[in-house]
Protein backbone atom coordinates (compact mmCIF):
# COMPACT_ATOMS: atom_id res chain seq x y z
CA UNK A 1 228.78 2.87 -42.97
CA UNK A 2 226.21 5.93 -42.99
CA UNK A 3 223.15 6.46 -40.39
CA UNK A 4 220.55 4.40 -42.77
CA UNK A 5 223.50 1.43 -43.48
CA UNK A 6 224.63 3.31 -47.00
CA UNK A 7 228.30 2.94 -47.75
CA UNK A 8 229.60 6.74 -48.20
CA UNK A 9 231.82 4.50 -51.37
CA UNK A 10 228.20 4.12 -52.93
CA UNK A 11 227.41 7.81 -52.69
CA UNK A 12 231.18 8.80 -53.87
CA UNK A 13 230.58 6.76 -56.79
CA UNK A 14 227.08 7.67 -57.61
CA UNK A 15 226.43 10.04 -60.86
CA UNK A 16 224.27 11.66 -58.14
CA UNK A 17 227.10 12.32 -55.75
CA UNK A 18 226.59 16.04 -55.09
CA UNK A 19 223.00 15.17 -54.09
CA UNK A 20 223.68 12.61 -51.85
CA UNK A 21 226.83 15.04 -50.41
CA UNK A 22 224.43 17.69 -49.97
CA UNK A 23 222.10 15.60 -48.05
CA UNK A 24 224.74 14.12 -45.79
CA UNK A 25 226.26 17.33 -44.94
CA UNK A 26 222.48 18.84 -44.30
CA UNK A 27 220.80 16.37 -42.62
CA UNK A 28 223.29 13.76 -41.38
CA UNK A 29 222.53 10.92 -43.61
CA UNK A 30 222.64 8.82 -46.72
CA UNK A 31 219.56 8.62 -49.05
CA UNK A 32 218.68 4.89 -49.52
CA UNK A 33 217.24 5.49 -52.80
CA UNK A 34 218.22 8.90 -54.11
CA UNK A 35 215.72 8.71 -57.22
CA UNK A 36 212.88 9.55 -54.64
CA UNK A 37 214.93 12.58 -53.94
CA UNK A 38 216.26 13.52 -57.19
CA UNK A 39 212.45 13.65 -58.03
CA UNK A 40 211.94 15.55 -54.96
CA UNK A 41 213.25 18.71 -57.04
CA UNK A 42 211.82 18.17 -60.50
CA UNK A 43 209.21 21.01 -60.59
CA UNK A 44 206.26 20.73 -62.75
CA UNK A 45 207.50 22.55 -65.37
CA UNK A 46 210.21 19.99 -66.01
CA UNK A 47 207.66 17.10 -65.54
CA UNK A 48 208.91 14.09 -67.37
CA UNK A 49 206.22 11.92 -69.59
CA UNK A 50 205.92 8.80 -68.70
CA UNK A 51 203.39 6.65 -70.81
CA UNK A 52 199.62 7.99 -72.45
CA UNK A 53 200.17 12.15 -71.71
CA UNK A 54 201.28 10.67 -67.72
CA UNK A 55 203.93 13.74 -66.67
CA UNK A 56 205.76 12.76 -63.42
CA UNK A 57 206.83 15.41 -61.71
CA UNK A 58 207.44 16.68 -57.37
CA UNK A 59 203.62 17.36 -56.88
CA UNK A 60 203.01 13.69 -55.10
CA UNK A 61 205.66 13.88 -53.34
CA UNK A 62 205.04 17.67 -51.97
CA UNK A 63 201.08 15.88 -51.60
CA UNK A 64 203.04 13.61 -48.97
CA UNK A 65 205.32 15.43 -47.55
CA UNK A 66 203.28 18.55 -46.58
CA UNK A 67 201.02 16.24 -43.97
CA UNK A 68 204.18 14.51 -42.58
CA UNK A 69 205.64 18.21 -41.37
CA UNK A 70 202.61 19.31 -40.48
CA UNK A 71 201.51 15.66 -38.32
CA UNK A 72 205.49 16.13 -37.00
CA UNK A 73 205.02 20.16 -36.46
CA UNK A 74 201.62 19.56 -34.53
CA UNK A 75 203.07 16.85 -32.31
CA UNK A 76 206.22 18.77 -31.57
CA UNK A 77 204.14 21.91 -30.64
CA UNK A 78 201.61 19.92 -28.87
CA UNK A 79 204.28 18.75 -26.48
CA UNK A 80 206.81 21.63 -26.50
CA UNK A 81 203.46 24.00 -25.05
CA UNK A 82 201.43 21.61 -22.81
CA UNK A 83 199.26 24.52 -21.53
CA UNK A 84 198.57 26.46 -24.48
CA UNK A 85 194.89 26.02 -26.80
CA UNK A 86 194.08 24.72 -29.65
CA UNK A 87 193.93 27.51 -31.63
CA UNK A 88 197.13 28.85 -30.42
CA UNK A 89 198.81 25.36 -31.58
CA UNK A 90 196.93 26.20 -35.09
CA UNK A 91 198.49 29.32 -35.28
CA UNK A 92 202.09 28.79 -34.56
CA UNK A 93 202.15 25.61 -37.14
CA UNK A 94 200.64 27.93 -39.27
CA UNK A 95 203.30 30.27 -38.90
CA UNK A 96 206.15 27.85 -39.55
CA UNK A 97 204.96 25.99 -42.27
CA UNK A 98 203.55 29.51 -43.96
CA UNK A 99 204.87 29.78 -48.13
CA UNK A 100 207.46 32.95 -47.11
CA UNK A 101 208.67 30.30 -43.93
CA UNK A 102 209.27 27.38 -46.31
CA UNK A 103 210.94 29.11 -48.97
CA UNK A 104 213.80 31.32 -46.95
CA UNK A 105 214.44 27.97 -45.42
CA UNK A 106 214.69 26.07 -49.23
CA UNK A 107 216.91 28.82 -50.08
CA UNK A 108 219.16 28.84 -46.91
CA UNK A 109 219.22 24.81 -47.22
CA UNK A 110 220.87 25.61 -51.00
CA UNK A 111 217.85 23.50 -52.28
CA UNK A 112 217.35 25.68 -55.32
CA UNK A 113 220.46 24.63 -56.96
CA UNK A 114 219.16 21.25 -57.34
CA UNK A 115 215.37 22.19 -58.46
CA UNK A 116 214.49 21.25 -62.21
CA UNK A 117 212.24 24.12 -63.67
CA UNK A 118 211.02 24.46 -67.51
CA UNK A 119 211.70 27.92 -69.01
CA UNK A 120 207.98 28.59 -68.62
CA UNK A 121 206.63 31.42 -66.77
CA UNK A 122 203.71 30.86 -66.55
CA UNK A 123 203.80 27.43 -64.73
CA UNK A 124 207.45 28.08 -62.86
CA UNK A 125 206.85 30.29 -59.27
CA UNK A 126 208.20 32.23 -56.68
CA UNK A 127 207.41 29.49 -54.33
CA UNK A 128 209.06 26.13 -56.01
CA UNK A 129 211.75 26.36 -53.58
CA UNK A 130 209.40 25.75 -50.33
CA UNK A 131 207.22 23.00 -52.89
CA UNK A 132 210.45 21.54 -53.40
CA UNK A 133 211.43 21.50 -49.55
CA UNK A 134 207.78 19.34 -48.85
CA UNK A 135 208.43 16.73 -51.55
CA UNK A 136 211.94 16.44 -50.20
CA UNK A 137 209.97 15.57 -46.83
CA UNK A 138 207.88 13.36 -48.74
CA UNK A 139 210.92 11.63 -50.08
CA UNK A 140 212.24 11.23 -46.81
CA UNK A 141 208.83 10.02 -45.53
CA UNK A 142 209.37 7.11 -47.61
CA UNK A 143 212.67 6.23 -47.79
CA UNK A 144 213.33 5.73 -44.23
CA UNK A 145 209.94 6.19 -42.51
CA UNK A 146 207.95 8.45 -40.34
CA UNK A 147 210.24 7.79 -36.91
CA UNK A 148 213.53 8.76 -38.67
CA UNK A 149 211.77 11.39 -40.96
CA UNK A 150 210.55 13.16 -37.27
CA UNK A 151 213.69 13.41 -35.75
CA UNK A 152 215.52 14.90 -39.00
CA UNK A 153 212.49 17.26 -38.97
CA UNK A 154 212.86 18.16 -35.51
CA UNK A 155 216.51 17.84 -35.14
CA UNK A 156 217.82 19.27 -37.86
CA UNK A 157 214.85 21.04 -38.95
CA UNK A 158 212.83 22.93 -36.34
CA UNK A 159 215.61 23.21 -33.43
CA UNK A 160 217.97 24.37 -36.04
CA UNK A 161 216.46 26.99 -38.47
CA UNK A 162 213.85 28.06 -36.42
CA UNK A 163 213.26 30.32 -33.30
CA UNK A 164 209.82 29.82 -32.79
CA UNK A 165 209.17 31.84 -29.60
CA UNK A 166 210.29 34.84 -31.82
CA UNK A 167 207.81 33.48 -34.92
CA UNK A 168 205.31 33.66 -32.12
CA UNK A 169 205.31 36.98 -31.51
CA UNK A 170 205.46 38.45 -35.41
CA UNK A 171 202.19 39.13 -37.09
CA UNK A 172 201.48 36.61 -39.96
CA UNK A 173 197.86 37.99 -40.73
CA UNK A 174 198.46 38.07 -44.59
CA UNK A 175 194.86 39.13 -45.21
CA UNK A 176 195.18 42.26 -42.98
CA UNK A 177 198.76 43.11 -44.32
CA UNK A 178 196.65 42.97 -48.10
CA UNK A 179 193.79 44.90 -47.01
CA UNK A 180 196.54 47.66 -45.86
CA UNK A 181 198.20 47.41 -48.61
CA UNK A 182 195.37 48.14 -50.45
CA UNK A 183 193.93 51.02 -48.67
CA UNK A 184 197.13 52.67 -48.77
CA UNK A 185 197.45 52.07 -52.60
CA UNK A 186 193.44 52.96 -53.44
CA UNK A 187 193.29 49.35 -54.61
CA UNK A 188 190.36 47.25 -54.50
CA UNK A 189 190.61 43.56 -53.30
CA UNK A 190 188.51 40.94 -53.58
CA UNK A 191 187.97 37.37 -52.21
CA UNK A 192 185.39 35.23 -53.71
CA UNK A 193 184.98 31.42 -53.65
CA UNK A 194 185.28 29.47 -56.67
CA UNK A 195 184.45 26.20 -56.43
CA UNK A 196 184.68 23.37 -53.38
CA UNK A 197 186.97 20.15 -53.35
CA UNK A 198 185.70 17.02 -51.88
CA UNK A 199 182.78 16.06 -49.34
CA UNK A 200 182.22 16.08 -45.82
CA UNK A 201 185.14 16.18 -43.51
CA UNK A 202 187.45 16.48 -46.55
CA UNK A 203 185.46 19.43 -48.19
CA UNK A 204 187.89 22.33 -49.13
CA UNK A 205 187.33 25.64 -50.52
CA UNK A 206 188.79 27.10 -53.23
CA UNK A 207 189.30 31.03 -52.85
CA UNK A 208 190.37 33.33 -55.94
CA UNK A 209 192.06 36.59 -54.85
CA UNK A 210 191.21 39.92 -57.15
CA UNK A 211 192.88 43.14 -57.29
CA UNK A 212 190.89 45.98 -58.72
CA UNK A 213 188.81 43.07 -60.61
CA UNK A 214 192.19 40.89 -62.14
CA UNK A 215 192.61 37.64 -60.93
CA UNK A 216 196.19 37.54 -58.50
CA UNK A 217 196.37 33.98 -57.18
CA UNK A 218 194.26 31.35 -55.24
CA UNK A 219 193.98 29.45 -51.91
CA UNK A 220 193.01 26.31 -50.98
CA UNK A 221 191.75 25.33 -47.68
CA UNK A 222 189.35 23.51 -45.06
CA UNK A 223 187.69 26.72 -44.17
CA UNK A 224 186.85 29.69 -46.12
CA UNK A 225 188.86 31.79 -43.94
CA UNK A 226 192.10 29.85 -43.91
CA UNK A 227 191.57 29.49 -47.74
CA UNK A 228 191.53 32.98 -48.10
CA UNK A 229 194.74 33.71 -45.68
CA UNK A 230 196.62 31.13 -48.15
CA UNK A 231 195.60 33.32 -50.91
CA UNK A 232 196.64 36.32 -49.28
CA UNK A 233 199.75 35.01 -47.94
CA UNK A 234 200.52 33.98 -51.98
CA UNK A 235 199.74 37.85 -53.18
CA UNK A 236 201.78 39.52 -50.26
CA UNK A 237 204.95 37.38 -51.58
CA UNK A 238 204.31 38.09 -55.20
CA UNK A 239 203.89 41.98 -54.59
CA UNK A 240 206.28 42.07 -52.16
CA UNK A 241 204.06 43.49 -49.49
CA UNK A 242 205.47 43.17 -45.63
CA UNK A 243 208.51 41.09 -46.24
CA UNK A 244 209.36 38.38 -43.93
């Protein structure tokens, strides 16, 4: 009998058996219902339609899954460092959860071999793999529940693939590293709000990046700032600037 009461028979059997494998071998246990996860790694690109124009694809689940690691994150940080701020909690969550973070760790986990991605190149990006690795949280989130889905994170997750007293101490100011970039290559960058997302405490901004007057990429955040260091973060992956 597996960790969440699956019969390892049922996974041998199953026409999904290399994902369930794969997730056993990972992460120490048997998906309950392995659709969740399968879906997990359809990209948008390979969306499927479902009824009226209705394309299903991992965006929910990433939705999902992207506030379960970062409530499990914050909690783990808030007790690992009893003495440090807020804003240094901020910052090292920050750091983990960053785009360049998410994907190395998709890629090491040997998640891209199960993503589903249209031949479009416009739509399919450079950061599917770490998308993919939230909606696999989300997945997780809901087949067996926040309680397990913490302890995979931080078991297998955070005390595993991450040192974070060393991710501490590297610079992750993406904005900084772009404005460099720049100033080295005579470039001229630009950061310029483009429209706002909700009301009140759920207000977010919506930043549009510009290099030498071409839109690059955009960011999405609570704050202008932080909206902008997504954005940045995006355009130092896709031109390679300061590799992590």
């Amino acid at each position: 009998m597996g960790i969440a009461g699956i019969k390892p028979l049922k996974a041998y059997f199953s026409n999904h058996k290399s994902l369930y494998n794969a997730i056993k071998n990972i992460f120490g246990y048997y998906p309950g219902n392995i659709f969740l996860y399968k879906l997990a790694f359809r990209h948008k690109s390979a969306a499927q339609e479902l009824y009226n124009g209705v394309r299903i694809s991992n965006e929910r689940l990433e939705y999902l899954g992207d506030a379960v690691l970062s409530a499990v994150i914050a909690d783990y940080l808030f007790r690992r460092y009893p003495f440090e701020d807020e804003g240094f909690l901020t910052q090292t969550r920050a750091k983990i959860v960053s785009r360049a973070q998410l994907n190395n760790l998709a890629r090491r986990l040997g998640f891209d071999q199960f993503i589903e991605a249209g031949n479009d190149n416009h739509i399919v990006n450079r950061y599917m793999e770490g998308d993919a690795f939230e909606a696999f949280i989300g997945a997780l989130y809901l087949d067996k529940g926040y309680e397990f889905a913490q302890k995979v994170i931080v078991n297998q997750i955070l005390q595993l693939h991450f040192n974070i007293d060393e991710l501490i101490n590297k610079d992750f100011n993406f904005k900084s590293k772009l404005i460099e970039w720049s100033q080295r290559e005579k470039k001229e960058v630009e950061f310029k709000v483009i429209k706002e997302v909700g009301s009140g405490f759920k207000k977010q901004y919506v930043v549009e990046l510009y290099i030498n007057n071409s839109p690059v990429c955009r960011g999405q955040d609570f704050s202008i700032k932080k909206a902008e260091q997504n954005a940045a973060e995006k355009a130092c992956e896709k031109l390679e600037i300061g590799n992590q």
